[in-house]
Protein backbone atom coordinates (compact mmCIF):
# COMPACT_ATOMS: atom_id res chain seq x y z
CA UNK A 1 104.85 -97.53 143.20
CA UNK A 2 104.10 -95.93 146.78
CA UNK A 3 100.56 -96.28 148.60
CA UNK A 4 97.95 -94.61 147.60
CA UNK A 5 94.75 -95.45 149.57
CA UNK A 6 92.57 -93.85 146.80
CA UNK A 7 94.40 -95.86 144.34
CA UNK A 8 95.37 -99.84 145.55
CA UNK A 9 98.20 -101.37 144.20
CA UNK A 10 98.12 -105.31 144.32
CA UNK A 11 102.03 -106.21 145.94
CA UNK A 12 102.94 -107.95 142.86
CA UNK A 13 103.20 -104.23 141.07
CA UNK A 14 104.61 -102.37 144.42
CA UNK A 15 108.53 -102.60 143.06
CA UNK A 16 107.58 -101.89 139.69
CA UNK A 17 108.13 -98.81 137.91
CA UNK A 18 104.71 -96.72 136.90
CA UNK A 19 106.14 -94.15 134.96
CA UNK A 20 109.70 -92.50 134.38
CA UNK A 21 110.87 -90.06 131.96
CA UNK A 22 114.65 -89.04 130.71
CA UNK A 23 114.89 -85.89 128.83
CA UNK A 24 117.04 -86.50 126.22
CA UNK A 25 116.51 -82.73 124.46
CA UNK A 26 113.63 -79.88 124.50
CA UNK A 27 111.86 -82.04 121.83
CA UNK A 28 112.94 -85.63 123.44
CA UNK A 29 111.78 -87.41 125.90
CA UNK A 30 112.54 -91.53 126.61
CA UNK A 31 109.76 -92.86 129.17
CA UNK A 32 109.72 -96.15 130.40
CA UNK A 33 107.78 -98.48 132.81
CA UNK A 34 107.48 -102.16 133.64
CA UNK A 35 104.30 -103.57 131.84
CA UNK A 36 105.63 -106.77 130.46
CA UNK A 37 104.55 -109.97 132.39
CA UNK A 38 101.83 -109.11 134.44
CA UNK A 39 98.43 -111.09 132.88
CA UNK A 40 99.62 -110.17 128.85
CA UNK A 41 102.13 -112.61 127.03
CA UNK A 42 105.24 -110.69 125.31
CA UNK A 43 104.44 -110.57 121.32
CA UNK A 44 105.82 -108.46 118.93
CA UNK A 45 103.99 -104.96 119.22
CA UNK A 46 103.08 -105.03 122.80
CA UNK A 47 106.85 -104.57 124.16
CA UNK A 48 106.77 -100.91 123.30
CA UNK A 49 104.42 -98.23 123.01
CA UNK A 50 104.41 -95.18 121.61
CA UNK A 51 103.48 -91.69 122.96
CA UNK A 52 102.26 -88.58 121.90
CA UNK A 53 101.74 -84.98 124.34
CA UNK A 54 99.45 -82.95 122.58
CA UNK A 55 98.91 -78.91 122.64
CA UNK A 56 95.55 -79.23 123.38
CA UNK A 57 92.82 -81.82 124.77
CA UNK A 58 90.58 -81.59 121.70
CA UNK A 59 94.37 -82.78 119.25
CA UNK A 60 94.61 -85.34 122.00
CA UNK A 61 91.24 -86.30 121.04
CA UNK A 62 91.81 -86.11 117.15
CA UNK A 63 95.22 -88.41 117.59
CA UNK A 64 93.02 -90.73 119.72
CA UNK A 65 89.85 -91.19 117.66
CA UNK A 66 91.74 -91.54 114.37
CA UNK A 67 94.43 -94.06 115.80
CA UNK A 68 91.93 -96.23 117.42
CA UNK A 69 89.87 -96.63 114.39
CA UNK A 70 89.40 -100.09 113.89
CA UNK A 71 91.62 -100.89 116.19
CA UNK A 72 91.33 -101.99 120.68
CA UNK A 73 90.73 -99.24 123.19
CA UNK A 74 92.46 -100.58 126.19
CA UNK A 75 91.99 -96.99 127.95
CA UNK A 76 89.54 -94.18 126.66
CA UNK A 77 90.54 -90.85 127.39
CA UNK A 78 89.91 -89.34 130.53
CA UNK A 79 91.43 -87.09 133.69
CA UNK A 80 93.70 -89.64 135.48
CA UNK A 81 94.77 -89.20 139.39
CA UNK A 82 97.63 -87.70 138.42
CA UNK A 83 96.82 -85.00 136.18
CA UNK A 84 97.01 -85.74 132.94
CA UNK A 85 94.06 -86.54 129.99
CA UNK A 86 95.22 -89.94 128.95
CA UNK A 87 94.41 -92.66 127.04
CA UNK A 88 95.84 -96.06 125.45
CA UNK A 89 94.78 -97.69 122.23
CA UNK A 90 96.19 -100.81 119.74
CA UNK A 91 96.24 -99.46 116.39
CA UNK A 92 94.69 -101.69 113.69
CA UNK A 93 98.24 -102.90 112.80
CA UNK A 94 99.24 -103.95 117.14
CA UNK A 95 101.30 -100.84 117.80
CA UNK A 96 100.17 -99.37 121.35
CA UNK A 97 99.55 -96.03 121.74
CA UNK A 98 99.37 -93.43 125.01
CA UNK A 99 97.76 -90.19 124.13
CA UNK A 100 98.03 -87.55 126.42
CA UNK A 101 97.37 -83.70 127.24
CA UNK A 102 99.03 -82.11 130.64
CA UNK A 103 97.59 -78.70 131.47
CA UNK A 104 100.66 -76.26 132.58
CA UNK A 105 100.29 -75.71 136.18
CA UNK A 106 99.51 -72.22 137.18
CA UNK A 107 102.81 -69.98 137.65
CA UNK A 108 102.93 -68.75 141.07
């Protein structure tokens, strides 16, 4: 990941990968990053996650509220620094979840 003075990144994550995405069609898209092995143990459920772009923040909000239900928060929604409103949950069954909402940027 590259510097960011608003945003430190320990050395132990500076070769790792953040965020990448492959379109595969208009309706696909496989993302990936390098999570595994830094503080959590690997267990069946937590080597994948699953993620859903909403229309609009308040279905991003819906999908988050009713998927965390009695399940772990691990990030509540919010604007992140690079864009998006994001969050993370564990379902009540151990699947992780990123829910997220990108506003089109404005056409110039």
């Amino acid at each position: 990941m590259p510097d960011d003075p608003n945003y430190p990144v320990g050395d132990e994550f500076k070769n790792q990968i953040m965020h990448i995405s492959l379109p595969i069609s208009n309706e696909c898209v496989l993302m990936g990053s390098d999570t595994v092995g830094h503080g959590e143990p690997l267990t069946v459920g937590n080597n994948f996650s699953i993620s859903i772009s909403t229309d609009s923040r308040e279905k991003a909000d819906t999908f988050f509220s009713q998927l965390s239900e009695k399940g772990k928060v691990t990030m509540p929604m919010a604007q992140t620094f690079w864009g998006d409103y994001f969050g993370m949950l564990t379902d009540r069954f151990g699947i992780n979840w990123m829910i997220g909402f990108a506003e089109e940027a404005p056409k110039k």
